[in-house]
C-alpha atoms as a PDB file:
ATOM      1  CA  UNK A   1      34.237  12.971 -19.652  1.00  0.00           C
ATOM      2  CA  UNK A   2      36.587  12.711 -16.540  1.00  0.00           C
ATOM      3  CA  UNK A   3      39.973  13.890 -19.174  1.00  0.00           C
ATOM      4  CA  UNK A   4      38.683  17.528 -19.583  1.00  0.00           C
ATOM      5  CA  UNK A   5      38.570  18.582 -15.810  1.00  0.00           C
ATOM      6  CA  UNK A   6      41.718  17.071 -14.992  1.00  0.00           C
ATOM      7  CA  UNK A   7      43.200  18.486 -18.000  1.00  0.00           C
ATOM      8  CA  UNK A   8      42.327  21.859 -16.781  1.00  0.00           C
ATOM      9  CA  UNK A   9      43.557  21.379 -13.258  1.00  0.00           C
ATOM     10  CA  UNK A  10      46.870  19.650 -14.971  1.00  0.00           C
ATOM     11  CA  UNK A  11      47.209  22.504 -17.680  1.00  0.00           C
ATOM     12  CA  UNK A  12      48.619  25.189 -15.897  1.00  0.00           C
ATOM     13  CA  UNK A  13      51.514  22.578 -14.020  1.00  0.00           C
ATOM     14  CA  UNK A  14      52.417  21.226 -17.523  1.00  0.00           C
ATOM     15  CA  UNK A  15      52.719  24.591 -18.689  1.00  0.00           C
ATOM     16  CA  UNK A  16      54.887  25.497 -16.268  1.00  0.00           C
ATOM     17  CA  UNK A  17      57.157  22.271 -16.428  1.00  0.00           C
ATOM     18  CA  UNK A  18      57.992  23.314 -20.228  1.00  0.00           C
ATOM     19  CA  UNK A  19      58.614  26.557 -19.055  1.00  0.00           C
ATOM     20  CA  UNK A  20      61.029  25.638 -16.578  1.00  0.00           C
ATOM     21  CA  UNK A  21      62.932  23.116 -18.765  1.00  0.00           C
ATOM     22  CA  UNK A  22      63.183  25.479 -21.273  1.00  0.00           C
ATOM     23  CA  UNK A  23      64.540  27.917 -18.734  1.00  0.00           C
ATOM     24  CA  UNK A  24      66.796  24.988 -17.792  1.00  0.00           C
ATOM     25  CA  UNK A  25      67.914  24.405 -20.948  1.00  0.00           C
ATOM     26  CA  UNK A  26      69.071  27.878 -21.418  1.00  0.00           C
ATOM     27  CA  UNK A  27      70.669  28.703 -18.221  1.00  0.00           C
ATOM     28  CA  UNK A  28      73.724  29.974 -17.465  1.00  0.00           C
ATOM     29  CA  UNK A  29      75.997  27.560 -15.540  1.00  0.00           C
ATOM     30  CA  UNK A  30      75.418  29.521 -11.939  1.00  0.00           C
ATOM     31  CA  UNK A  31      71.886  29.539 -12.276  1.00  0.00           C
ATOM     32  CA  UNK A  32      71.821  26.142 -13.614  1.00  0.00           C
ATOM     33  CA  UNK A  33      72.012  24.155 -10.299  1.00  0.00           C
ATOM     34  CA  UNK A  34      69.169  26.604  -9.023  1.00  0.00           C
ATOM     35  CA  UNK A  35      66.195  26.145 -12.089  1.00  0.00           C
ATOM     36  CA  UNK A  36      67.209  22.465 -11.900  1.00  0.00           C
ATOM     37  CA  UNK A  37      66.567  22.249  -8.109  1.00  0.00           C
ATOM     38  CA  UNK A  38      63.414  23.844  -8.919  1.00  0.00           C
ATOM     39  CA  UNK A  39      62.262  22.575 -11.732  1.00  0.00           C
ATOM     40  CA  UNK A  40      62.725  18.496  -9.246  1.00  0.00           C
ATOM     41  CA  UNK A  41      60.557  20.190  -6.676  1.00  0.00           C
ATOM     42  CA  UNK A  42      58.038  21.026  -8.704  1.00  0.00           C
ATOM     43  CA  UNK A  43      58.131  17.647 -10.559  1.00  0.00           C
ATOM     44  CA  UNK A  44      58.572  15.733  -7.375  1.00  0.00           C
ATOM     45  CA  UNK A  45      55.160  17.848  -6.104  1.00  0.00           C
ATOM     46  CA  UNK A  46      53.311  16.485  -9.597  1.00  0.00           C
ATOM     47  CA  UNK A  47      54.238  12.890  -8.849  1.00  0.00           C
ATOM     48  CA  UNK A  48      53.385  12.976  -5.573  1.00  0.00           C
ATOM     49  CA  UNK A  49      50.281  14.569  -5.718  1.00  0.00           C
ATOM     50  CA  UNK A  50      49.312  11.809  -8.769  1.00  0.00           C
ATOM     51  CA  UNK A  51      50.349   9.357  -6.341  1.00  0.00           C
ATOM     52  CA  UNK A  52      47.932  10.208  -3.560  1.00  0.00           C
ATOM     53  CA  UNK A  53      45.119  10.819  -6.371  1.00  0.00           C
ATOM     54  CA  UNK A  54      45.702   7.291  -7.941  1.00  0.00           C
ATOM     55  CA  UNK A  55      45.629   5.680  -4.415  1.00  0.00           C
ATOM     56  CA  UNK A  56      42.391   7.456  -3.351  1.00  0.00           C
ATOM     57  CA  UNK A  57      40.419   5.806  -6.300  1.00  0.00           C
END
């Protein structure tokens, strides 16, 4: 039963990848640039850290 703790340490980052593309989605054209550059960061954080974790085992 390895899926249920790593869905509840992935839960609150998928969460908050929605969020942010939905915030994308909706932004203004100023802000737009900004969520976007955030909402990479974040994702290229997620891949990263799945990348160590998937080399370690």
């Amino acid at each position: 039963m390895l899926i249920r703790p790593l869905l509840k340490q992935e839960l609150p980052w998928l969460i908050s990848e929605i969020v942010l593309l939905i915030v994308l989605l909706n932004a203004n054209p100023p802000e737009l640039w900004f969520w976007f550059v955030v909402f990479l960061v974040i994702f290229g954080y997620r891949i990263e850290r799945w990348w160590s974790a998937r080399a370690d085992t």
